[in-house]
Protein backbone atom coordinates (compact mmCIF):
# COMPACT_ATOMS: atom_id res chain seq x y z
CA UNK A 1 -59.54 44.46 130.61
CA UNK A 2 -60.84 47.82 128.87
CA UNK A 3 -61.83 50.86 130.99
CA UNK A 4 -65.43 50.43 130.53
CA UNK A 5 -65.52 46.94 131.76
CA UNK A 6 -63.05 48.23 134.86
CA UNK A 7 -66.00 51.14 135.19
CA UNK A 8 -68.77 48.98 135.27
CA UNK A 9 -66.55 47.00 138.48
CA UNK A 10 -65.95 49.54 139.78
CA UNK A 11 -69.48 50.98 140.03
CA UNK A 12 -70.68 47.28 141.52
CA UNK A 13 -68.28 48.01 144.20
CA UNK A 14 -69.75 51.60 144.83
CA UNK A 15 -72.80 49.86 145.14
CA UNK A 16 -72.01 47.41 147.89
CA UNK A 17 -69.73 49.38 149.47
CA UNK A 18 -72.89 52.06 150.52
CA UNK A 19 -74.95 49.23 151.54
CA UNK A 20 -72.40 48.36 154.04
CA UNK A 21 -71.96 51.74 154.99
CA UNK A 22 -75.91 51.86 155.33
CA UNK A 23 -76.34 48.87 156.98
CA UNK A 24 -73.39 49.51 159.80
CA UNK A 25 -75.09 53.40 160.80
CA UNK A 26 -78.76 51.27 160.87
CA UNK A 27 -77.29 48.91 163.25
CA UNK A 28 -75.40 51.46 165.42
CA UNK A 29 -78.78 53.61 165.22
CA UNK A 30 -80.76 50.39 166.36
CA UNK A 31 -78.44 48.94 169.03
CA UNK A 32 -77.95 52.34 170.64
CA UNK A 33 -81.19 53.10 171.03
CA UNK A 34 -82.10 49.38 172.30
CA UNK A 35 -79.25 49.50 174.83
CA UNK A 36 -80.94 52.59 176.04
CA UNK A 37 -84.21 50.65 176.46
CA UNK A 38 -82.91 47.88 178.19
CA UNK A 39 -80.37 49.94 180.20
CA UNK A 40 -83.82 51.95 181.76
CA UNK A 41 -81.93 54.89 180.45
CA UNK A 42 -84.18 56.38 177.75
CA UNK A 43 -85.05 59.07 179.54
CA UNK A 44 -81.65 60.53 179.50
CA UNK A 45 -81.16 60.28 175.80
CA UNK A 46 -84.93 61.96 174.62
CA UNK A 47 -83.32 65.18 176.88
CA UNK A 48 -80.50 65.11 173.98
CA UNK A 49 -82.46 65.52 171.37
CA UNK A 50 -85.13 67.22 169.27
CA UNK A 51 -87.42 64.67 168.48
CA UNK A 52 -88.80 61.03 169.31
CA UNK A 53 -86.48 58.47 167.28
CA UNK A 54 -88.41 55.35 165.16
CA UNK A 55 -88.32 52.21 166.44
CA UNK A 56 -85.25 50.57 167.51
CA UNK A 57 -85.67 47.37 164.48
CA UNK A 58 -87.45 49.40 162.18
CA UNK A 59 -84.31 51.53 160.47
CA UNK A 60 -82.80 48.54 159.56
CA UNK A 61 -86.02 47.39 157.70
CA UNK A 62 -86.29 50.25 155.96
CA UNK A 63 -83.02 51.81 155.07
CA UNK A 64 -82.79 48.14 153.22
CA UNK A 65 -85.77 48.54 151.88
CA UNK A 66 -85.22 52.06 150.13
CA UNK A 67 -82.09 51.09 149.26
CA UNK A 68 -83.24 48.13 147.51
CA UNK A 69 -85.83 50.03 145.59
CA UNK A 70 -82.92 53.06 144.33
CA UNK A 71 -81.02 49.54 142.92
CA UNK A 72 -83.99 48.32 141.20
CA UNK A 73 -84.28 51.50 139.59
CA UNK A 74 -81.03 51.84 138.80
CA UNK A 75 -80.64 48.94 136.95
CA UNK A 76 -83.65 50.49 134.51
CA UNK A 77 -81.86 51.89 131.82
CA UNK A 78 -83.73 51.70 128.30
CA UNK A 79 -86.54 54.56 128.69
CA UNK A 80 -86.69 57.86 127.41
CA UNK A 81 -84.87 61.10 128.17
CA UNK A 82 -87.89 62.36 130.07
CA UNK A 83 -88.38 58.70 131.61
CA UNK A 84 -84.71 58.73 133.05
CA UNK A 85 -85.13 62.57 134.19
CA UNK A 86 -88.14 61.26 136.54
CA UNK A 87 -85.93 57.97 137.47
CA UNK A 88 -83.32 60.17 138.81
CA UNK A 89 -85.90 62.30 141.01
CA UNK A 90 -87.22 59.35 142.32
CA UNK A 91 -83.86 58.33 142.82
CA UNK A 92 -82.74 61.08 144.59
CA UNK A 93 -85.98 61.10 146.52
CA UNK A 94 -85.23 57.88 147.52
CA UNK A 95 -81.46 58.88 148.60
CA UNK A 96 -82.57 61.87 150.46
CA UNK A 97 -85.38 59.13 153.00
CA UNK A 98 -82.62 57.07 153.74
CA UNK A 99 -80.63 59.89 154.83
CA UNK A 100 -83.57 61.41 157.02
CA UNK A 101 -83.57 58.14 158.31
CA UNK A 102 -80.10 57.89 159.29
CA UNK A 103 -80.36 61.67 160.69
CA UNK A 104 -78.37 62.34 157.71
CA UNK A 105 -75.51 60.97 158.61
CA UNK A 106 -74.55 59.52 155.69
CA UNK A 107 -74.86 61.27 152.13
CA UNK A 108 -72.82 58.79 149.76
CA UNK A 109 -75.49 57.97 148.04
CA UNK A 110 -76.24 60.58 146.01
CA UNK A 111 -72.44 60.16 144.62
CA UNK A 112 -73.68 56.79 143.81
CA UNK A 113 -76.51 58.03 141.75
CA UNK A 114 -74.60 60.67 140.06
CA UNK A 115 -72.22 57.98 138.96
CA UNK A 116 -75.10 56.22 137.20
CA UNK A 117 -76.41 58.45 135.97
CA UNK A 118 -73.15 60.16 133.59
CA UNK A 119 -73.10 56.10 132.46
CA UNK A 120 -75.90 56.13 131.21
CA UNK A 121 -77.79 59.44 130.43
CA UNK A 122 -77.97 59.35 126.51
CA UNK A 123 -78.21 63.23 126.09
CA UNK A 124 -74.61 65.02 126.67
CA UNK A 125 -76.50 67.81 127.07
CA UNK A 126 -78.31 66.90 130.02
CA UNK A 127 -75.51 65.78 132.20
CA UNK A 128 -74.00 68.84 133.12
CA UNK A 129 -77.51 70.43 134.49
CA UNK A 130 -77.84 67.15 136.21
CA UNK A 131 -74.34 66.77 137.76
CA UNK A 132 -74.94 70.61 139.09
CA UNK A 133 -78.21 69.71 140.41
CA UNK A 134 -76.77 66.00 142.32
CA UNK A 135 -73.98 68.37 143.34
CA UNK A 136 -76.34 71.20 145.31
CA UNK A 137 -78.59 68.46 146.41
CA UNK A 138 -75.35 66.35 147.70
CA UNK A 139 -74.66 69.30 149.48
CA UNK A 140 -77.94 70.49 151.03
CA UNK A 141 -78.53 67.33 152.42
CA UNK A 142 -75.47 67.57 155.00
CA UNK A 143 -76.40 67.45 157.98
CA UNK A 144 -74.95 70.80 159.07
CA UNK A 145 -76.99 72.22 156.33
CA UNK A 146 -79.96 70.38 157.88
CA UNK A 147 -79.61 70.81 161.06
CA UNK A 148 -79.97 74.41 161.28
CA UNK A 149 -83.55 74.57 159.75
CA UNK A 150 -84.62 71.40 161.50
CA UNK A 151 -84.68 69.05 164.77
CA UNK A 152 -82.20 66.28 163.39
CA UNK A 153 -80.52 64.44 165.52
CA UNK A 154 -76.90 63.88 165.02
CA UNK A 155 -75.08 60.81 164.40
CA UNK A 156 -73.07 61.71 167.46
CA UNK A 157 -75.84 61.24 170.10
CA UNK A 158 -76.31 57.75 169.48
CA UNK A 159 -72.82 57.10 169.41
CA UNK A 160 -72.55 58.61 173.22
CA UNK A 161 -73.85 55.17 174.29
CA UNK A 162 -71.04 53.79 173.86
CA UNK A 163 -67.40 54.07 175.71
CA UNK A 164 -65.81 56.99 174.73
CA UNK A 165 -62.43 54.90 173.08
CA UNK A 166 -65.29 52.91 171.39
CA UNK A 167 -66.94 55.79 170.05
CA UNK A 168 -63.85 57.03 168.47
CA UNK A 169 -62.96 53.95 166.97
CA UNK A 170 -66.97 53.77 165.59
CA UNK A 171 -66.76 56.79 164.26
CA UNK A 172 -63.44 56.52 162.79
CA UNK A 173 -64.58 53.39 160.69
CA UNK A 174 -67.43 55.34 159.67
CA UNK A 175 -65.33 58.25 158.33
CA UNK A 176 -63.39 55.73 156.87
CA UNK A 177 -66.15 53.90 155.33
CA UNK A 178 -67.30 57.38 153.67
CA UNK A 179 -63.57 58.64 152.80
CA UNK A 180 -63.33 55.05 150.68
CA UNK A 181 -66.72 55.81 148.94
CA UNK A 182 -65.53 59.13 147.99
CA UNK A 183 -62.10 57.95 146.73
CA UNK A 184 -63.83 54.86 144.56
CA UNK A 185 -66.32 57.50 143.25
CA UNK A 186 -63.09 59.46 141.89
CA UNK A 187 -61.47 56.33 140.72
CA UNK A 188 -64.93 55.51 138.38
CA UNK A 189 -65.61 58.82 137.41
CA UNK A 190 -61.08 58.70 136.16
CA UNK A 191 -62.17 55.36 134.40
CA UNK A 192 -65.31 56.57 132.58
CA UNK A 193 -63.74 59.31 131.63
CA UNK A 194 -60.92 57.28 129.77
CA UNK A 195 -63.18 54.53 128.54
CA UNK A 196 -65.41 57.71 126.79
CA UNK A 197 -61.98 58.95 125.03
CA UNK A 198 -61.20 55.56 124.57
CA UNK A 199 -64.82 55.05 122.72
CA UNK A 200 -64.41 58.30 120.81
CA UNK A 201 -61.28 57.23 119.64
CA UNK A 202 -62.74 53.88 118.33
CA UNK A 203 -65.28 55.60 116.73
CA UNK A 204 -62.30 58.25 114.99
CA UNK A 205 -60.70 55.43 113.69
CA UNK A 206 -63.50 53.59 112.42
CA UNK A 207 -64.69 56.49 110.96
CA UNK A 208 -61.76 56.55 109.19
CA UNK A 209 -61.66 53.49 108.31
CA UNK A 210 -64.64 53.40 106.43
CA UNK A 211 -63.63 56.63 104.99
CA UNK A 212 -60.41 54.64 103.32
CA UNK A 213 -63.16 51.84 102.49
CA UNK A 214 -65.52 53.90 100.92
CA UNK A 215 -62.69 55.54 98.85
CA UNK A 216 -61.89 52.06 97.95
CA UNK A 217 -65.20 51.31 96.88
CA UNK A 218 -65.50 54.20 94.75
CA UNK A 219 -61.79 52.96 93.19
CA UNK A 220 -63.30 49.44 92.54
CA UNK A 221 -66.47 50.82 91.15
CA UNK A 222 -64.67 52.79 88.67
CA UNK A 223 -62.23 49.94 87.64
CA UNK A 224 -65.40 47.79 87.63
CA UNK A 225 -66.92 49.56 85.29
CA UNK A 226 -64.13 50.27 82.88
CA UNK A 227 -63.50 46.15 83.40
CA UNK A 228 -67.59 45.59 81.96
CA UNK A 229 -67.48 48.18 79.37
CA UNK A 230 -64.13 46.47 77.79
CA UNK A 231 -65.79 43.21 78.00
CA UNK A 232 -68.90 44.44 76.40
CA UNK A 233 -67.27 46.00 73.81
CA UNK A 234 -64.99 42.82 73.16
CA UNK A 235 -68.09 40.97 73.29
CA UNK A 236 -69.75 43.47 70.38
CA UNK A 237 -66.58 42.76 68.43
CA UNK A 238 -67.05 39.30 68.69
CA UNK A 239 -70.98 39.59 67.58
CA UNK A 240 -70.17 41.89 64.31
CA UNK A 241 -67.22 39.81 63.17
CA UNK A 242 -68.94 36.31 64.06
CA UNK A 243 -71.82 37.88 62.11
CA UNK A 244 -70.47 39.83 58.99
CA UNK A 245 -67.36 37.55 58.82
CA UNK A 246 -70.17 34.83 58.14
CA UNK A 247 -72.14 36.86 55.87
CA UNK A 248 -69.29 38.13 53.83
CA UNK A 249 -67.87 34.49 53.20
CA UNK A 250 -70.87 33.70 51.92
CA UNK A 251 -71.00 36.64 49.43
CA UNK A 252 -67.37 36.31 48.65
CA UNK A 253 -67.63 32.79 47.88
CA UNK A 254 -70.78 32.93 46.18
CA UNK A 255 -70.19 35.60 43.80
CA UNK A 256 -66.59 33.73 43.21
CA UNK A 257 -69.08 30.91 42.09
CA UNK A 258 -71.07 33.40 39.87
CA UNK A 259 -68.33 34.80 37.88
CA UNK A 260 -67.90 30.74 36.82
CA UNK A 261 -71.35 29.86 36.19
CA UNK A 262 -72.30 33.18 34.33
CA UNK A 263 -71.27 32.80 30.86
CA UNK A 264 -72.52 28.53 30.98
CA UNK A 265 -75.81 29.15 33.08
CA UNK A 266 -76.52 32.37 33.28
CA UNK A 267 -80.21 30.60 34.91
CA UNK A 268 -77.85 29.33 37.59
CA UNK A 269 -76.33 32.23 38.31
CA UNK A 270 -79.57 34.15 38.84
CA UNK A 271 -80.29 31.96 41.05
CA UNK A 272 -77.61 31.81 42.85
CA UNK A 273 -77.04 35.82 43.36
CA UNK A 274 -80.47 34.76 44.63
CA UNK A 275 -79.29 33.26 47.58
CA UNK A 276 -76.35 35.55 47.73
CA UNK A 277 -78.97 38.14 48.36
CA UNK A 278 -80.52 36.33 51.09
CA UNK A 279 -77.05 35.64 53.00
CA UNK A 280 -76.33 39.43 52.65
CA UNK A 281 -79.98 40.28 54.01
CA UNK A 282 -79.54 38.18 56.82
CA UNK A 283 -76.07 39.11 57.41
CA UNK A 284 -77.38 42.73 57.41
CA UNK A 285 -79.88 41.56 60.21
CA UNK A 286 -77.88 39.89 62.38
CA UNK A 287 -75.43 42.99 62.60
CA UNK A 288 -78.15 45.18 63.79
CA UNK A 289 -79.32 43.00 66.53
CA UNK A 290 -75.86 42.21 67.28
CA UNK A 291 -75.10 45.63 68.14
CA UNK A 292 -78.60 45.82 69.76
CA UNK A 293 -79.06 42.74 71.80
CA UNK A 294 -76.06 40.87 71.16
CA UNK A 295 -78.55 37.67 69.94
CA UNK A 296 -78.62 36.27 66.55
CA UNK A 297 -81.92 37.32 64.29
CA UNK A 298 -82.44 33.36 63.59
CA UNK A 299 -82.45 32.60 67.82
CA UNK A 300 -85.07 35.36 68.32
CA UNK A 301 -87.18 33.18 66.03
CA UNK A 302 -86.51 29.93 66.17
CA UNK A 303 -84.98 27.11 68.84
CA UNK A 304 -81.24 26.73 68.77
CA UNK A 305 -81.14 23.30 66.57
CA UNK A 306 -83.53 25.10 63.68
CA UNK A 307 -81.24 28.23 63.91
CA UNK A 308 -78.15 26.62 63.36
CA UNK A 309 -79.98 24.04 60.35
CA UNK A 310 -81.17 27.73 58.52
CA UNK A 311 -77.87 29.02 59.09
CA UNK A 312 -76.18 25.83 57.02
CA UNK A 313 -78.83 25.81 54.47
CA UNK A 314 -77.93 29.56 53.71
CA UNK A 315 -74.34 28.34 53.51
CA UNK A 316 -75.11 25.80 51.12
CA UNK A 317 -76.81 27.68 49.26
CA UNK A 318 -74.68 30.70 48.84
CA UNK A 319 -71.36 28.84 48.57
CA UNK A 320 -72.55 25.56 47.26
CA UNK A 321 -70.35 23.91 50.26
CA UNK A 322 -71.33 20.25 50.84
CA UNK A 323 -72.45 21.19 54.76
CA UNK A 324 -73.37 17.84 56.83
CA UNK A 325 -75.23 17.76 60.07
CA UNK A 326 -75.87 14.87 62.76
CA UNK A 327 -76.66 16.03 66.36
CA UNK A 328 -77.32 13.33 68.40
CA UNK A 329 -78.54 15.33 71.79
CA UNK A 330 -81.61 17.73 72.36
CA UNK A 331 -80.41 21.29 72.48
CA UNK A 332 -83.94 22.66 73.57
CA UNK A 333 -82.63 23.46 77.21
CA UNK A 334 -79.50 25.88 76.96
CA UNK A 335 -79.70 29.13 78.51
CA UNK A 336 -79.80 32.17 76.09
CA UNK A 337 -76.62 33.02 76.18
CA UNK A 338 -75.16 28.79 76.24
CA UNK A 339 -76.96 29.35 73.15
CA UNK A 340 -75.50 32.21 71.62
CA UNK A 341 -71.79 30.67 72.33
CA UNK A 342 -73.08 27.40 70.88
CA UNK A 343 -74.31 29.52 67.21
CA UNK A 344 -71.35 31.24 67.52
CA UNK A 345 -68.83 28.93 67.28
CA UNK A 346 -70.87 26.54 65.03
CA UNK A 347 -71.23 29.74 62.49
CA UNK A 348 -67.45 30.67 62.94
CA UNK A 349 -65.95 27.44 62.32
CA UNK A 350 -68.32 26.83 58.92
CA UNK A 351 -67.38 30.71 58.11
CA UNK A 352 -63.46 29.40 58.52
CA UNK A 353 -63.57 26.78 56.67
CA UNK A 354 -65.30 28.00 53.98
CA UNK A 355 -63.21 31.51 53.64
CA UNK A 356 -59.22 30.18 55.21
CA UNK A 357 -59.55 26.46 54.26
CA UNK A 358 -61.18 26.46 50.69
CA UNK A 359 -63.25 23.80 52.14
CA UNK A 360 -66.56 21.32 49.67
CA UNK A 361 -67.47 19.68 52.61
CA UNK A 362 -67.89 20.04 56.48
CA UNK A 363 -69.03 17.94 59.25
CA UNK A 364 -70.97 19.37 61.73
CA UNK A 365 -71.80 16.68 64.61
CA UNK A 366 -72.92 17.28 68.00
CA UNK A 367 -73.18 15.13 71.08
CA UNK A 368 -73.22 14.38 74.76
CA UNK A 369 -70.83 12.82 76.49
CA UNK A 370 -72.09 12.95 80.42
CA UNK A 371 -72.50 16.12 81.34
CA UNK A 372 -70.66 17.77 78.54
CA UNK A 373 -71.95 19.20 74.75
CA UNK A 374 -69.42 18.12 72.39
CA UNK A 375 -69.50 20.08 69.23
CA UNK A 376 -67.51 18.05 66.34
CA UNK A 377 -66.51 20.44 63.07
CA UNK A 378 -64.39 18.82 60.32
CA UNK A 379 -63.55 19.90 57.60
CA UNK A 380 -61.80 18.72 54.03
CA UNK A 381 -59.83 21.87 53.27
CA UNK A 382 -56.56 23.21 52.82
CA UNK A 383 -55.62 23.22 56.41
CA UNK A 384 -52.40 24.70 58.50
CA UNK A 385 -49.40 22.91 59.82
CA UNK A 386 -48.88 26.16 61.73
CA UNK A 387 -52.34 26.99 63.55
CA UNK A 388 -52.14 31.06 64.51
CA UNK A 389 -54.84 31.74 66.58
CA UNK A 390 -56.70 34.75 64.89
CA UNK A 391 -59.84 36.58 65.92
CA UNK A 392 -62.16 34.15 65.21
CA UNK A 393 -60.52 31.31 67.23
CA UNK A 394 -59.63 33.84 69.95
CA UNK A 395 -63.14 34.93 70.75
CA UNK A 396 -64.55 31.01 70.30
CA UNK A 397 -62.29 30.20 73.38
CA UNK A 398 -63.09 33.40 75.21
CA UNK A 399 -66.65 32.34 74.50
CA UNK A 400 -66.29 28.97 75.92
CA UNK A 401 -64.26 30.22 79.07
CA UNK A 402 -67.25 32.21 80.15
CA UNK A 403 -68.98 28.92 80.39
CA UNK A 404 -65.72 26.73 82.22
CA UNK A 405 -66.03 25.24 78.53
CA UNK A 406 -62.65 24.32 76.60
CA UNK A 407 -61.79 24.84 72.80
CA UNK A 408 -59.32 22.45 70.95
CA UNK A 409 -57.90 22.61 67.16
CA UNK A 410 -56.10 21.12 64.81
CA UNK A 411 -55.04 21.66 60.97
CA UNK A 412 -52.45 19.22 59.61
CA UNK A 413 -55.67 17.25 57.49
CA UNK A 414 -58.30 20.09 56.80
CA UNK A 415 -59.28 21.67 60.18
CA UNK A 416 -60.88 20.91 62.78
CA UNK A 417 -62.18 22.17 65.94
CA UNK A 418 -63.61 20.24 69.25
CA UNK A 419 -65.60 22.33 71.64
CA UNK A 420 -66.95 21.11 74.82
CA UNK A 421 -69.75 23.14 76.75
CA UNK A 422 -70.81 22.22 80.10
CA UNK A 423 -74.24 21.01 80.57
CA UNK A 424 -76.39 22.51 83.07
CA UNK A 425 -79.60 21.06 82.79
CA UNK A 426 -81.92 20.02 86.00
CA UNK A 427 -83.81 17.53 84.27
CA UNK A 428 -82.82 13.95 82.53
CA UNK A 429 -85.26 13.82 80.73
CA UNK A 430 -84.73 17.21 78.78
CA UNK A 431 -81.99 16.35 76.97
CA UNK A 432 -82.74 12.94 75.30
């Protein structure tokens, strides 16, 4: 159990211990002075004191009464500063009744109140004035304080009803009864005092604690951002070489075809740097908004199906490549950047086979199989026994990671690659 916890029993036991210590001077107060009635020997006590006493039954009633009302207000604890200032007036107010009741007898109450009150009192500022002021008042209220500037009457003339072994043994309870009050006081004021280091020290090492975590967070902030500027500049790399590696094939093989055609159709050949022309324009393009949006130019204007049929008729043209194409699935429902991946790899597996594998004809076919896009390229080239995976096959299978997609490849008759991309979309209907 934590010292605050221990505190807060300990301050419930303050609390009932003064009610019994209330409650026992009452009901001294009230039998003495009912024996006297009955005993025809009033008379004798109003010659030993100052003043007429209350009613034999009516200190009980309202010694419990005030009391009660100083408990209700001291379980009110969420007000204001200036609202607990005037709670603790009223509650020594309160405090000092029941002790003009009990001919101030009994001043343990106030210790009670000052207890609360360093619990609870938000401002650290204000406690000390407070504790000085509980600590005059506790004092002023004694009754040898009192009695010299006032007809109180002591504790000890109703106590002179009784036997005189009886009235030591009253009054020795009584002392006792105070003595314990005092003593648990000490005891909660020991334990508040440790659970407030103890608090302070929880906040210390929470505070550094989230000065380690913050440094942390700085750390991984720093490494997070030198982890997104490597992958955007991997994924740049991959735009320019998917797009000029495409466009340059194209040039390459076209102007290979050129230097053929130009002495036997020199019609042909205009026509064909022609297209060249067009596959370098385009390749131009797609550069630029590579490096400035990372999207194909043909995407940004047309749907992915239409981009990737402009980007084999280019092909054809330029190279004069036999390029076939059967799709079998809508494509009308990809994300922007399924799509990119998608054109990417269709471009850079044409590009490969055109450029590594001396490829006249490719098969393009894509499909769906469930909830996969299965992307089919085959090719009639040269091939490789001995696949090395270079950039272009590197960054198709990065590509394809970033979507949980695979990549698989083969080159012992022509090449070909299988891609699968995971389908995503909400709706049946969308993709038949």
């Amino acid at each position: 159990m934590d010292e605050s916890r221990t505190s807060d029993y300990t301050l419930v036991i303050m609390k009932n211990l003064n009610l019994l210590i209330i409650l026992y001077i009452a009901m001294l107060m009230a039998h003495s002075l009912s024996g006297y009635i009955q005993e025809n020997s009033a008379l004798d006590f109003l010659t030993k004191i100052y003043r007429i006493p209350i009613a034999a039954w009516k200190i009980p009633v309202i010694v419990i009464g005030l009391y009660s009302s100083c408990m209700l207000l001291l379980y009110i604890q969420n007000i204001s500063s200036m609202g607990l200032l005037l709670k603790v007036c009223v509650e020594l107010g309160i405090s000092f009744c029941i002790s003009y009741v009990l001919g101030f007898s009994y001043t343990g109450i106030v210790l009670l109140i000052l207890a609360d009150t360093m619990r609870y009192f938000p401002k650290a500022k204000w406690k000390f004035p407070l504790m000085v002021v509980m600590c005059l008042f506790y004092l002023l209220i004694d009754y040898n304080l009192i009695a010299a500037y006032g007809n109180i009457t002591p504790f000890e003339a109703y106590l002179e009803y009784f036997q005189v072994d009886v009235q030591y043994i009253l009054l020795g309870i009584k002392n006792i009864l105070n003595s314990l009050n005092m003593l648990v006081f000490l005891v909660y004021i020991i334990l508040l005092m440790r659970a407030q280091l103890s608090e302070k020290e929880r906040i210390l090492v929470l505070n550094e604690e989230l000065r380690q975590a913050n440094i942390q967070l700085e750390n991984y902030a720093k490494e997070s951002e030198k982890v997104v500027k490597t992958k955007e500049r991997n994924r740049l790399a991959r735009e320019i070489h998917d797009a000029l590696g495409h466009a340059l094939t194209g040039i390459i093989t076209g102007i290979e075809a050129c230097t053929t055609l130009m002495d036997v159709a020199p019609e042909a050949t205009k026509e064909q740097l022609k297209a060249i022309a067009e596959v370098a324009r385009q390749g131009v393009t797609d550069v630029r908004r590579s490096i400035k949006e990372l999207r194909p130019d043909a995407l940004e204007k047309r749907d992915l199906e239409n981009a990737l049929i402009q980007m084999m008729d280019e092909m054809r043209s330029a190279t004069k490549a036999e390029i076939v194409y059967q799709c079998t699935t809508g494509l009308n429902c990809f994300h922007e950047e399924e799509e990119n991946i998608i054109y990417r790899i269709v471009q850079e597996s044409i590009t490969n086979s055109i450029r590594h594998g001396k490829a006249q004809r490719i098969l393009v076919h894509i499909g769906r199989k469930e909830n996969m896009l299965k992307i089919h390229i085959e090719d009639n080239g040269i091939g490789c026994g001995n696949v090395k995976k270079g950039f272009g096959l590197h960054h198709m299978e990065e590509r394809l990671n970033e979507l949980q997609g695979s990549l698989e490849y083969s080159g012992e008759k022509g090449f070909i690659v299988e891609a699968q991309v995971p389908i995503r979309w909400d709706a049946e209907g969308k993709h038949d």
